[in-house]
C-alpha atoms as a PDB file:
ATOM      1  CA  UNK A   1       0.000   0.000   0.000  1.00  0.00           C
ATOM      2  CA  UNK A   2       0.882   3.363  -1.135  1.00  0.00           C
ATOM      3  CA  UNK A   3       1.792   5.873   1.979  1.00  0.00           C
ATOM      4  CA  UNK A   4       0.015   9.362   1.098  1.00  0.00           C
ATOM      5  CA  UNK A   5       2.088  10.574   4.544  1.00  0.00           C
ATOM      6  CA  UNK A   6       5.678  10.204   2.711  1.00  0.00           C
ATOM      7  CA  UNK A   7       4.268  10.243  -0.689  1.00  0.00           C
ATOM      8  CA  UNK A   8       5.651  13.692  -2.693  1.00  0.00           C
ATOM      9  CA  UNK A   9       2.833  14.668  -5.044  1.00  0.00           C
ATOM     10  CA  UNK A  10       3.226  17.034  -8.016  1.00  0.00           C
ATOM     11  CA  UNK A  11      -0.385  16.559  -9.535  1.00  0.00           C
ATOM     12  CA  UNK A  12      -3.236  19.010  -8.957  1.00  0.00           C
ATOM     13  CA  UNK A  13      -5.686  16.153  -7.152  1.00  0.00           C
ATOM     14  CA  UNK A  14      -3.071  13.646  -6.073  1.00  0.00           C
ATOM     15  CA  UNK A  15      -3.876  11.513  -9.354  1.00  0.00           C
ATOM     16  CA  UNK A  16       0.363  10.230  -9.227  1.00  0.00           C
ATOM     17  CA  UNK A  17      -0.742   9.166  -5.215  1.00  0.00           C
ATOM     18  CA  UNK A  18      -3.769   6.957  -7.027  1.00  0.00           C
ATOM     19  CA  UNK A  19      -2.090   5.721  -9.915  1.00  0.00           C
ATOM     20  CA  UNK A  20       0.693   4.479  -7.670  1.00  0.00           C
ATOM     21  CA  UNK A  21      -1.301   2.576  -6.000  1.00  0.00           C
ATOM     22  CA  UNK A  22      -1.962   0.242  -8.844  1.00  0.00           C
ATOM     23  CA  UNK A  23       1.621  -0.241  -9.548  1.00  0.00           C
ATOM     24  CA  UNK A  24       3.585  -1.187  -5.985  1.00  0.00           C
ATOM     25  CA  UNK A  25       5.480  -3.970  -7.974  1.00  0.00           C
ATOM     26  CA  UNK A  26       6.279  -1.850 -11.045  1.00  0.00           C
ATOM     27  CA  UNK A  27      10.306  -0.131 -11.121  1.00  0.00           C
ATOM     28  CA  UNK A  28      10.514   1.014 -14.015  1.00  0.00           C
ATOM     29  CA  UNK A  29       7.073   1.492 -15.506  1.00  0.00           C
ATOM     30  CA  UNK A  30       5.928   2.893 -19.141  1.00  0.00           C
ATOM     31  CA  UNK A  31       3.419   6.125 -18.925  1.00  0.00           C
ATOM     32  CA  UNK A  32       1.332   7.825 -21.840  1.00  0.00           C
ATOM     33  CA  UNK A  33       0.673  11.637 -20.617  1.00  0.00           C
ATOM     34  CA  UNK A  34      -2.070  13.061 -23.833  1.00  0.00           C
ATOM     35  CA  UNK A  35      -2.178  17.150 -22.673  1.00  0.00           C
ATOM     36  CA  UNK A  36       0.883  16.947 -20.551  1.00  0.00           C
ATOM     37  CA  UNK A  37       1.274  20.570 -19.993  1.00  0.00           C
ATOM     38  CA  UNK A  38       3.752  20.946 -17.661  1.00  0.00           C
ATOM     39  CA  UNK A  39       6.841  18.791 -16.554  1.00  0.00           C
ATOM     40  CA  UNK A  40       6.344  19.191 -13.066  1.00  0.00           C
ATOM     41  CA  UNK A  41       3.742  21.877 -12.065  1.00  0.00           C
ATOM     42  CA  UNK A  42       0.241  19.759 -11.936  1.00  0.00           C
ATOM     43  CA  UNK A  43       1.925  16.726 -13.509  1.00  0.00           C
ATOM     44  CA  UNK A  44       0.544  13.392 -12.770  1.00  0.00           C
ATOM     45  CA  UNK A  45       3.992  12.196 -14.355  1.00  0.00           C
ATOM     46  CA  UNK A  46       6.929  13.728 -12.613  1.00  0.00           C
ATOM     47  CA  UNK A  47       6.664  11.731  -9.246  1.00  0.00           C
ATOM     48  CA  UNK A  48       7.237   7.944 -11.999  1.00  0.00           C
ATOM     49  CA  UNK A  49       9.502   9.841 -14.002  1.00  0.00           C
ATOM     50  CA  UNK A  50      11.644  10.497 -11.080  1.00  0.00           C
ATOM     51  CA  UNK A  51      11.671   6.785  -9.900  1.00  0.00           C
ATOM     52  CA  UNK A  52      13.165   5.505 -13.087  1.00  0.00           C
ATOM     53  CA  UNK A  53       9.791   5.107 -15.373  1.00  0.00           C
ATOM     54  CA  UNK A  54       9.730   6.504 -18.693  1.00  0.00           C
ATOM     55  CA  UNK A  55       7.299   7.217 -21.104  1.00  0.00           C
ATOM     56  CA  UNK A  56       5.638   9.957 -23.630  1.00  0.00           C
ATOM     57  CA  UNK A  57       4.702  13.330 -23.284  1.00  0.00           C
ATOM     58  CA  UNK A  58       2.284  15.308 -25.876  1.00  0.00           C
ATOM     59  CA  UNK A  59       1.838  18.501 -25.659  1.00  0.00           C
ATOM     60  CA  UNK A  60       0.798  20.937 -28.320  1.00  0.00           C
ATOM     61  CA  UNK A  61       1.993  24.500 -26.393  1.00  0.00           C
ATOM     62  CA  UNK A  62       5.713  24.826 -28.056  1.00  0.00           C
ATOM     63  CA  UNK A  63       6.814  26.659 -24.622  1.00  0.00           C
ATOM     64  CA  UNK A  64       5.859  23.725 -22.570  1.00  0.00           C
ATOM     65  CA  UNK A  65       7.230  21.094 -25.154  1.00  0.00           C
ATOM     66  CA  UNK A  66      10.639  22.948 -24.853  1.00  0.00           C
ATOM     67  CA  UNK A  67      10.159  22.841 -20.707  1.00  0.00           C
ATOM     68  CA  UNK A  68       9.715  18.517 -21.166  1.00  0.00           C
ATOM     69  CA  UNK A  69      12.742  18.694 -23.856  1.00  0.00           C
ATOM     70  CA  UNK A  70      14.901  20.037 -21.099  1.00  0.00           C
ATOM     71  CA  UNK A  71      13.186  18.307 -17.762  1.00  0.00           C
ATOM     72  CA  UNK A  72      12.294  15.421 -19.105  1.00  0.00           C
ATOM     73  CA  UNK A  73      15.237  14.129 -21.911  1.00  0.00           C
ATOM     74  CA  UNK A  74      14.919  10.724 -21.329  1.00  0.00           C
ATOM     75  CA  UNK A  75      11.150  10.444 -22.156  1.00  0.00           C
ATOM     76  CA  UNK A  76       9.756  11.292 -25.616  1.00  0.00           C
ATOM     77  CA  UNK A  77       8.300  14.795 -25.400  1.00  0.00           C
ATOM     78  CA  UNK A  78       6.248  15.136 -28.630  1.00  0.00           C
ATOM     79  CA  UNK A  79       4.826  18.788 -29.880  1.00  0.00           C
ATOM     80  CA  UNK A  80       1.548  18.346 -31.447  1.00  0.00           C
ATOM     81  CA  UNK A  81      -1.683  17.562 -30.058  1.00  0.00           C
ATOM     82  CA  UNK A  82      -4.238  14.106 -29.980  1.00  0.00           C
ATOM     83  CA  UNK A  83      -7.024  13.711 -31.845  1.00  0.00           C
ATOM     84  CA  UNK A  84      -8.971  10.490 -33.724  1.00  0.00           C
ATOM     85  CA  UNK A  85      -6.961  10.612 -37.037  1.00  0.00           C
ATOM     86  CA  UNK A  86      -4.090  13.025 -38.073  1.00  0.00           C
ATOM     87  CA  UNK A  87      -4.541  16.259 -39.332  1.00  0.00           C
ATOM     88  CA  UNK A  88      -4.318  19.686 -38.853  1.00  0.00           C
ATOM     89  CA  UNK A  89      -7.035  21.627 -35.895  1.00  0.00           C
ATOM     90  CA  UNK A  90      -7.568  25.218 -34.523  1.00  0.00           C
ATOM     91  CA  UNK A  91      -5.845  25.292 -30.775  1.00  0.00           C
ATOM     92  CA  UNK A  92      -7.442  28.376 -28.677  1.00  0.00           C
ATOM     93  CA  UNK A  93      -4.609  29.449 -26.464  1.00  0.00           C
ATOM     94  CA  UNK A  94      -5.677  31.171 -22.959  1.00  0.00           C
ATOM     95  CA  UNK A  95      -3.051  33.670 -21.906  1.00  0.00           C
ATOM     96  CA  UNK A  96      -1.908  33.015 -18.455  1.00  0.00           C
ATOM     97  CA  UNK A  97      -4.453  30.084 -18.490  1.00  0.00           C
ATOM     98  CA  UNK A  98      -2.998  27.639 -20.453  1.00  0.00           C
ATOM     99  CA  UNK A  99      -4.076  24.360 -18.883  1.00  0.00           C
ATOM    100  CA  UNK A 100      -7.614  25.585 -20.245  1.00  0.00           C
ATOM    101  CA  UNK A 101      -6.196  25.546 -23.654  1.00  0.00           C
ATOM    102  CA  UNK A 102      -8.541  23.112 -25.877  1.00  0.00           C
ATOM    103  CA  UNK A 103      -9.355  21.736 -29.562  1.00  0.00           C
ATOM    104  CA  UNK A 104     -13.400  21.665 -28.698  1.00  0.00           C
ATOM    105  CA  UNK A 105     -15.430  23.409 -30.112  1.00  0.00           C
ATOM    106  CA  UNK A 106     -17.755  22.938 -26.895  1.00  0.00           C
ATOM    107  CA  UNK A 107     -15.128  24.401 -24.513  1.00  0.00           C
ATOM    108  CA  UNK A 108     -13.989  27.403 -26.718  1.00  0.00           C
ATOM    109  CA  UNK A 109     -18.204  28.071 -26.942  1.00  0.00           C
ATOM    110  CA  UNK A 110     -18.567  27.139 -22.874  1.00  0.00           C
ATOM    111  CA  UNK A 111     -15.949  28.815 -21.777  1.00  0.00           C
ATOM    112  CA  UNK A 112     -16.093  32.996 -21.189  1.00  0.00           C
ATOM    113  CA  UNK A 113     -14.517  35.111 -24.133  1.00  0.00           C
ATOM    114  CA  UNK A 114     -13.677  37.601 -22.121  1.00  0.00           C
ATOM    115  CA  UNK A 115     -10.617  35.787 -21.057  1.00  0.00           C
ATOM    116  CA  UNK A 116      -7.545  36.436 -23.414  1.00  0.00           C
ATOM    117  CA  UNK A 117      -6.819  34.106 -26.324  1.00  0.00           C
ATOM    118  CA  UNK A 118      -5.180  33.224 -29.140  1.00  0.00           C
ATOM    119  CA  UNK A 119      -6.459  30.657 -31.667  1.00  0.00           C
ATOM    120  CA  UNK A 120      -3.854  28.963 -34.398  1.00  0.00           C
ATOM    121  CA  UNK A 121      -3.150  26.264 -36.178  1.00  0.00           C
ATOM    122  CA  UNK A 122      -1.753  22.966 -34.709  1.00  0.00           C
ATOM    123  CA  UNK A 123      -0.665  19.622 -36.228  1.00  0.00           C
ATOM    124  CA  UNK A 124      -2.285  16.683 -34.816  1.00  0.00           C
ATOM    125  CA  UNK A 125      -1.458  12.680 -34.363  1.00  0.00           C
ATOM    126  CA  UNK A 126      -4.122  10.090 -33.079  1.00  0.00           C
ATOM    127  CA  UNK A 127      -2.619   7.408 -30.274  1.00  0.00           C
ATOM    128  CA  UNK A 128      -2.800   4.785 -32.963  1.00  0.00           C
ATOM    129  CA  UNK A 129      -0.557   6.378 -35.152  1.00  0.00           C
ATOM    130  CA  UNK A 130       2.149   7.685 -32.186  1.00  0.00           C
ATOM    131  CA  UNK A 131       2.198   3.813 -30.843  1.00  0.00           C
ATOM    132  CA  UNK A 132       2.966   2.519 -34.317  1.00  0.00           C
ATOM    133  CA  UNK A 133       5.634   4.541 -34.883  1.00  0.00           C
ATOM    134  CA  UNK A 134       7.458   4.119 -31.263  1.00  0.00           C
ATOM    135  CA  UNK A 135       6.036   0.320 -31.157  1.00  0.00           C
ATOM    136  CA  UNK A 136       5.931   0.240 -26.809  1.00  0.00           C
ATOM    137  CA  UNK A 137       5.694  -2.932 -25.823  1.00  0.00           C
ATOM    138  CA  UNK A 138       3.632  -2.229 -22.425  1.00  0.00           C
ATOM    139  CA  UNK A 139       1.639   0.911 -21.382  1.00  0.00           C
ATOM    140  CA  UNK A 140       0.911   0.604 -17.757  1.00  0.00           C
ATOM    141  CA  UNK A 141      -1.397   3.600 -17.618  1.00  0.00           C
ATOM    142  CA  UNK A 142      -2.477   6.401 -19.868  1.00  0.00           C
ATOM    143  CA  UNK A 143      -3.304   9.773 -18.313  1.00  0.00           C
ATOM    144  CA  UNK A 144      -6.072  11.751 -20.794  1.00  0.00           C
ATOM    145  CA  UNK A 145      -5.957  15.896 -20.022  1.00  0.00           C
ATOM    146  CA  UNK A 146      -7.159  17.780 -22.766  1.00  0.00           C
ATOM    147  CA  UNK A 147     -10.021  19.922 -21.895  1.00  0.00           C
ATOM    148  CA  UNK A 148     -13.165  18.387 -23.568  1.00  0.00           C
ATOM    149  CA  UNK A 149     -11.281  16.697 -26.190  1.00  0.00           C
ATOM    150  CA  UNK A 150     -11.163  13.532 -24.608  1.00  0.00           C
ATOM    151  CA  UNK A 151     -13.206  11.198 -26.520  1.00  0.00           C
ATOM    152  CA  UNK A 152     -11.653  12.193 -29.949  1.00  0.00           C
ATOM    153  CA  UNK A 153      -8.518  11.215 -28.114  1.00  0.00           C
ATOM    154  CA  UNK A 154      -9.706   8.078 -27.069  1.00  0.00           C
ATOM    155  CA  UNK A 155     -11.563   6.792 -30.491  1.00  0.00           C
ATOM    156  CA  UNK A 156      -7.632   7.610 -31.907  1.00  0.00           C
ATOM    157  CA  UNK A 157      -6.321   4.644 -30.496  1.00  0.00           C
ATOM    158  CA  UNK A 158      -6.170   0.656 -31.936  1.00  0.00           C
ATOM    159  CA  UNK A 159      -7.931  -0.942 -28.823  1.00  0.00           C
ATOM    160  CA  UNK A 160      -6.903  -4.147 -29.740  1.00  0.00           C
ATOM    161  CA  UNK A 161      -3.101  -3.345 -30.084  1.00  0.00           C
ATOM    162  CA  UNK A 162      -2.348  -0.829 -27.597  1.00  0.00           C
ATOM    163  CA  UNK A 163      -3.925  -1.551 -24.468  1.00  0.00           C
ATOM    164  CA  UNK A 164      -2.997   0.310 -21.233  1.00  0.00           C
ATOM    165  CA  UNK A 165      -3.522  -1.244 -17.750  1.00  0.00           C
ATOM    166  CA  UNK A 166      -4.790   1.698 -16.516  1.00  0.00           C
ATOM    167  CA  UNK A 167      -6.554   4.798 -18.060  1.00  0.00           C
ATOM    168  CA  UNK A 168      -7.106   8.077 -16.032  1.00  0.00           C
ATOM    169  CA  UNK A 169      -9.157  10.634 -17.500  1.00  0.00           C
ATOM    170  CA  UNK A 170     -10.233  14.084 -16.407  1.00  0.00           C
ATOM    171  CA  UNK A 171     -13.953  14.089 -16.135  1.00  0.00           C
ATOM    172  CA  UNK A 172     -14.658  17.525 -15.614  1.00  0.00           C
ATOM    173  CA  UNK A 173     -15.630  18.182 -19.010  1.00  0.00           C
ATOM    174  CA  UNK A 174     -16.969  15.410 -20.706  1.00  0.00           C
ATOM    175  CA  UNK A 175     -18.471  16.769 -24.348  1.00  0.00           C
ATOM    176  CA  UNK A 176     -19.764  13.458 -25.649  1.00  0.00           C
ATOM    177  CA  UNK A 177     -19.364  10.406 -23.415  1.00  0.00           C
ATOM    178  CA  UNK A 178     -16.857   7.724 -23.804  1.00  0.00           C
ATOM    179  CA  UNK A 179     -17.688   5.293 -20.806  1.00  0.00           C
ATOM    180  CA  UNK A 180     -20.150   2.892 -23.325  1.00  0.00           C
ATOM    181  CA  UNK A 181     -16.758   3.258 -25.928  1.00  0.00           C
ATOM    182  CA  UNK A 182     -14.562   2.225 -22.527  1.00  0.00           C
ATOM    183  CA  UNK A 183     -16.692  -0.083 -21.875  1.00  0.00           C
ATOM    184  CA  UNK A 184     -16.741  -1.955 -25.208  1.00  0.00           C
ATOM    185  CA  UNK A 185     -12.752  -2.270 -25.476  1.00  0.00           C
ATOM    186  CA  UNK A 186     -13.238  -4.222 -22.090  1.00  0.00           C
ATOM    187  CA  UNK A 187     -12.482  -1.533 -20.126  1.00  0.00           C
ATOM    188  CA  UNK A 188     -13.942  -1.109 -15.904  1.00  0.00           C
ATOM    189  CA  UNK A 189     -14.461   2.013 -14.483  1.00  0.00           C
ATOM    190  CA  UNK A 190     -13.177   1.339 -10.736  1.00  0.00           C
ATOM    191  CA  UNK A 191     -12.502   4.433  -9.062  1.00  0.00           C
ATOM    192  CA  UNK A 192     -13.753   7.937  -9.340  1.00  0.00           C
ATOM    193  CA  UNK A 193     -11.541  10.657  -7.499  1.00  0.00           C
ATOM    194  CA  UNK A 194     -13.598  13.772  -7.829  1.00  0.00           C
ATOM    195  CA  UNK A 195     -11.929  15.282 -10.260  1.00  0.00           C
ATOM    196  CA  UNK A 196     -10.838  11.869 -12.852  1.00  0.00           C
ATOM    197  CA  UNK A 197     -12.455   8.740 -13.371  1.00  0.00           C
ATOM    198  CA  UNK A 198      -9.915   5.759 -13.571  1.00  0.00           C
ATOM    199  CA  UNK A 199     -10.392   2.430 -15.659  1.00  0.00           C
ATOM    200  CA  UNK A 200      -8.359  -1.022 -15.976  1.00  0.00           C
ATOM    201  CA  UNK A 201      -8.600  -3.101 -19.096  1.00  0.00           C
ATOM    202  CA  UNK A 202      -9.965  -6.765 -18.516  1.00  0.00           C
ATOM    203  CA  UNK A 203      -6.920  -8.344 -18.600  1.00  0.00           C
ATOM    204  CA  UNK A 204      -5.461  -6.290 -15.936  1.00  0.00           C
ATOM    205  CA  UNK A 205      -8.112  -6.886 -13.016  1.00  0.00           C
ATOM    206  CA  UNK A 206      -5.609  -8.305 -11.189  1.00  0.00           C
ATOM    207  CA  UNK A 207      -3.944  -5.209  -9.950  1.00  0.00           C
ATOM    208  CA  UNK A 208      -6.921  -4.145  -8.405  1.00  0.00           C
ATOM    209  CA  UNK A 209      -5.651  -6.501  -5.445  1.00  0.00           C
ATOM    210  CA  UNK A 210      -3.561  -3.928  -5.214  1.00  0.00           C
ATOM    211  CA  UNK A 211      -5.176  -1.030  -5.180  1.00  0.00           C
ATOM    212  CA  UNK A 212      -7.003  -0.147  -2.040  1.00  0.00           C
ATOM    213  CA  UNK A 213      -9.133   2.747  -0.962  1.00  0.00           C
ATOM    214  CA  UNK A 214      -8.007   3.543   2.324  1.00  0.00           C
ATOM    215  CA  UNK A 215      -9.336   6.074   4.328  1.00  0.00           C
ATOM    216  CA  UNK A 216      -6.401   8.648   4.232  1.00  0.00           C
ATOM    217  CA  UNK A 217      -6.191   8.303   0.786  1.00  0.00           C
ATOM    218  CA  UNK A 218      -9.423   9.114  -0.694  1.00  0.00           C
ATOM    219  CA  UNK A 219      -9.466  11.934   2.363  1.00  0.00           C
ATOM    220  CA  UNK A 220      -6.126  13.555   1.330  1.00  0.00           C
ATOM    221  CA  UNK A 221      -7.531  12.915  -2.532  1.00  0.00           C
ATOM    222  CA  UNK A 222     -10.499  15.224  -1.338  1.00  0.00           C
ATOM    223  CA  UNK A 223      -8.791  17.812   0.587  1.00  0.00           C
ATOM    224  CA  UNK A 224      -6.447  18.357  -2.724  1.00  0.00           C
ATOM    225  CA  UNK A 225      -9.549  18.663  -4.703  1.00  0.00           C
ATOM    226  CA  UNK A 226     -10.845  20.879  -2.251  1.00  0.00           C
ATOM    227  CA  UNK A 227      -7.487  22.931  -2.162  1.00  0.00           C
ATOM    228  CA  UNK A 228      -7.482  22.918  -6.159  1.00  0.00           C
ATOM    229  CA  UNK A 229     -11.074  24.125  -5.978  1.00  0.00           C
ATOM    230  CA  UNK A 230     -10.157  26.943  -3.382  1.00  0.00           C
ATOM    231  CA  UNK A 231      -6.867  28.237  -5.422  1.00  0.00           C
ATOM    232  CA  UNK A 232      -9.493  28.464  -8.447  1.00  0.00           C
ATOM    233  CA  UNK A 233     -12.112  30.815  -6.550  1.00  0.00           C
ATOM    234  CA  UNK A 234      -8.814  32.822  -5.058  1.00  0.00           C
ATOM    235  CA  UNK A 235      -7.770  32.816  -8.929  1.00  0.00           C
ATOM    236  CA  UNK A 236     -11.064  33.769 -10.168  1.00  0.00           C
ATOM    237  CA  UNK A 237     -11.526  36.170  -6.951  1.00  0.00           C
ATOM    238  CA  UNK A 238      -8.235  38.291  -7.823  1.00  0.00           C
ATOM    239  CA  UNK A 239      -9.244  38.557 -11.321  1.00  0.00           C
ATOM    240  CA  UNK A 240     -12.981  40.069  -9.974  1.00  0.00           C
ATOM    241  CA  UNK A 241     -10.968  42.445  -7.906  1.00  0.00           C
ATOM    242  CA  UNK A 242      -9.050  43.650 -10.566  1.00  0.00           C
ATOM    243  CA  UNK A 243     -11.861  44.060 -12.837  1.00  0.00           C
ATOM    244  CA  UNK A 244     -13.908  46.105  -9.804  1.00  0.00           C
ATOM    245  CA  UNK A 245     -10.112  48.523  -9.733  1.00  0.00           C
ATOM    246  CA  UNK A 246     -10.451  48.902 -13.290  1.00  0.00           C
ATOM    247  CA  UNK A 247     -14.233  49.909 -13.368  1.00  0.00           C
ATOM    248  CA  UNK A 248     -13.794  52.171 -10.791  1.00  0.00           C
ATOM    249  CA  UNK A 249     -10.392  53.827 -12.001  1.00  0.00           C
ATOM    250  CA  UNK A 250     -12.762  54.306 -15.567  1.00  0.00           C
ATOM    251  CA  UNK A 251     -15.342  55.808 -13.049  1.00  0.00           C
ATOM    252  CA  UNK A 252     -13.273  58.327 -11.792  1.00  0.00           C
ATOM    253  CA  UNK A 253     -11.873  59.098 -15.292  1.00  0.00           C
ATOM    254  CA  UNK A 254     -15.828  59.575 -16.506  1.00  0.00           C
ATOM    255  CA  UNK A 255     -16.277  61.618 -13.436  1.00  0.00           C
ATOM    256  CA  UNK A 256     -13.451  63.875 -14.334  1.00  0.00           C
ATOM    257  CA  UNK A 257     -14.475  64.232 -17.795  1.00  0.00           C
ATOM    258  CA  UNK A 258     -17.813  65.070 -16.709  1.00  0.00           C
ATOM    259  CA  UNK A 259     -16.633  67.901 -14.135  1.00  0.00           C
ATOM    260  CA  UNK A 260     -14.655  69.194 -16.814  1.00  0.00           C
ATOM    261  CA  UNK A 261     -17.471  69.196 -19.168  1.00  0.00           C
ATOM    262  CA  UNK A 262     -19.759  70.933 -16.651  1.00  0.00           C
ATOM    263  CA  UNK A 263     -17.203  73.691 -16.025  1.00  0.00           C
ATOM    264  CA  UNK A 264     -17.092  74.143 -19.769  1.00  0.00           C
ATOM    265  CA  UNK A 265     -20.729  74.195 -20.036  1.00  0.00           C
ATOM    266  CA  UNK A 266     -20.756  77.084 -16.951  1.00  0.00           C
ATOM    267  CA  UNK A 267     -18.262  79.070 -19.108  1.00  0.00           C
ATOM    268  CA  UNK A 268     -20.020  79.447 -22.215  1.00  0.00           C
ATOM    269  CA  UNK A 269     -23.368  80.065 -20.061  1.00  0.00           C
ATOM    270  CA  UNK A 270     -21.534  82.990 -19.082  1.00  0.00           C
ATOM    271  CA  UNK A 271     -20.381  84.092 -22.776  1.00  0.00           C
ATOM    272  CA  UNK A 272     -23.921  83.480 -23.981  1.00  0.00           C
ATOM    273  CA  UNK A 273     -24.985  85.919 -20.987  1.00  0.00           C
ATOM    274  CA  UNK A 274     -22.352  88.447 -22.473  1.00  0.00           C
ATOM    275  CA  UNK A 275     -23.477  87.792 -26.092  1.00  0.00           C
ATOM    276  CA  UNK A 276     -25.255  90.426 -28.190  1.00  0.00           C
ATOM    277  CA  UNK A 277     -27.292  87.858 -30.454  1.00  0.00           C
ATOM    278  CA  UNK A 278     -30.403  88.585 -29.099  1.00  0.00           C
ATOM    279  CA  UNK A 279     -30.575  92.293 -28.226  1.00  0.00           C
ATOM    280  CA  UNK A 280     -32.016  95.163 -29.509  1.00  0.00           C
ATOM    281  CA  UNK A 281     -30.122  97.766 -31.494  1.00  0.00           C
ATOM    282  CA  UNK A 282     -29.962 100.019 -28.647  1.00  0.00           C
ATOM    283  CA  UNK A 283     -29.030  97.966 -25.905  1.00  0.00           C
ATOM    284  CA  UNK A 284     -25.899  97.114 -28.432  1.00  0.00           C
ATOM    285  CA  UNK A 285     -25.573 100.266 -28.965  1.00  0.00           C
ATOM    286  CA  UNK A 286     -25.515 101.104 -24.947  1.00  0.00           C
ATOM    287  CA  UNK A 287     -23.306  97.569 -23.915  1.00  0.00           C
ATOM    288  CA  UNK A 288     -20.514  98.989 -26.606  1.00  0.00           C
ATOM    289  CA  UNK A 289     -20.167 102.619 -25.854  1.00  0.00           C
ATOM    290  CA  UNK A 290     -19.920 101.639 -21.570  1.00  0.00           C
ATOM    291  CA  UNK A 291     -17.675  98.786 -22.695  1.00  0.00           C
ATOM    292  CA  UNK A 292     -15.722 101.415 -24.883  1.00  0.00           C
ATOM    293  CA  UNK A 293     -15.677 104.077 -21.524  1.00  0.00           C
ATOM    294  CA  UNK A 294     -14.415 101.851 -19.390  1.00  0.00           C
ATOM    295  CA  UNK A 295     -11.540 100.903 -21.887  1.00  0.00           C
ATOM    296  CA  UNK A 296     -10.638 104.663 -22.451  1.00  0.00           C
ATOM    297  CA  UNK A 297     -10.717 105.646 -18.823  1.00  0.00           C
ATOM    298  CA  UNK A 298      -8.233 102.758 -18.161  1.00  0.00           C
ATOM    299  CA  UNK A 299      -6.152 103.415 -21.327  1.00  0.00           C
ATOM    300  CA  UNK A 300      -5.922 107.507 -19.336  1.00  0.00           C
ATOM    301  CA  UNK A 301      -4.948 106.126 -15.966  1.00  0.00           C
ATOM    302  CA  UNK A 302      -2.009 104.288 -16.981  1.00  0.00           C
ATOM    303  CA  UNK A 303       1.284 106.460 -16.177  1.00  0.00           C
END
């Protein structure tokens, strides 16, 4: 059994605690990460990776490809994204929120366009064609992150070829669902962690004598989504605050504008008083010869 006390986790719900689990007897161990994002922040790979298991990485963000390239150079860290055949697709690219990054259409309609973005073109692979070109002779789980794009990643693989032990799949945003399509390639949902469902293949049943759901597990498992959950509202929270500055700061500047206008608008109330438009011939007649006495009596008392 797995001990989540002196277990070092880098993923954002403890998903390398859970997979470990299923693998006690495993060394060196073979892992599939599809929307790998980051090397260590949120990965569910670093913690195998840094006792001796290789595997591959796919990521479809150049930056972050480079970041596996340099932290990761003895897995194979692969720049394109995962879809159900090969091709070409339109990534949207969040600034600053690049785990949100996504090839659905569902999530770039779901999600709020008010946050920056950037949409271009990206080359893509299914699994099928990726495992026939490495040929690896055992996955022992595949981890599935890719924002709503799951199932296209999933109908890319050759079920009957490649045939991980264990799958673990975020389930936060499932746009069409793929547990019938799981369940057809002989694949059991056992364990749900509030944030990822996890699945073993038929043939590997056997490992779920040794998995186990104790107590402190599926408590710390919580609490991390929990955590996650909590630095998402402070995320969101800070980003409400600094919309509410900005309003108010373009309040202020309205405000100003507007006292400025008013003062204008007092000014030329004061012209129009002085204006002649709309008098008679006399009273122009009076305003100019008073205006022109009072000129020539100053123009006489200067020295």
């Amino acid at each position: 059994m797995v001990d989540p006390n002196n277990f070092i986790t880098y993923a954002q719900n403890r998903e390398d605690l859970i997979l470990a689990a299923f693998f006690p007897d495993i060394q060196e161990g073979f892992y599939v990460d599809a929307g790998a994002h980051h090397p260590k922040i949120d990965s569910v790979t670093q913690y195998f990776y840094e006792r001796g298991w290789r595997g591959i990485n796919i990521e479809p963000i150049e930056k972050f490809h480079k970041l596996f390239v340099k932290q990761r150079p003895k897995d194979i860290n692969l720049n394109c994204g995962v879809a159900a055949k090969e091709g070409v697709l339109t990534l949207r690219e969040y600034k600053n929120m690049e785990g949100r990054s996504t090839f659905s259409d569902t999530e770039k309609t779901d999600y709020p366009p008010s946050n920056e973005f950037r949409d271009y073109q990206v080359k893509v692979r299914s699994l099928e064609d990726i495992f026939n070109e490495l040929k690896p002779s055992i996955i022992h789980f595949l981890k599935v992150d890719v924002e709503g794009f799951e199932f296209e990643v999933l109908k890319g693989n050759n079920w009957e070829l490649y045939r991980p032990q264990v799958i673990c799949i975020e389930a936060n945003h499932v746009s069409e669902n793929w547990r019938p399509f799981l369940a057809r390639n002989n694949y059991r949902e056992v364990f749900f962690d509030g944030l990822n469902e996890y699945y073993i293949a038929r043939e590997a049943l056997s490992r779920l004598g040794n998995f186990s759901f104790p107590k402190n597990v599926v408590e710390k498992s919580y609490f991390a989504l929990r955590y996650h959950h909590y630095k998402e509202w402070e995320k969101d929270n800070k980003e409400l605050l600094e919309l509410e500055k900005t309003c108010n700061e373009q309040k202020e500047v309205k405000e100003s504008i507007q006292r400025q206008l008013d003062q204008q608008a007092q000014v030329l109330q004061k012209l129009e008083a002085l204006s002649l438009k709309d008098k008679s011939f006399r009273a122009r007649l009076k305003i100019v010869l008073v205006g022109l006495t009072k000129d020539w009596i100053n123009f006489k008392r200067q020295p």
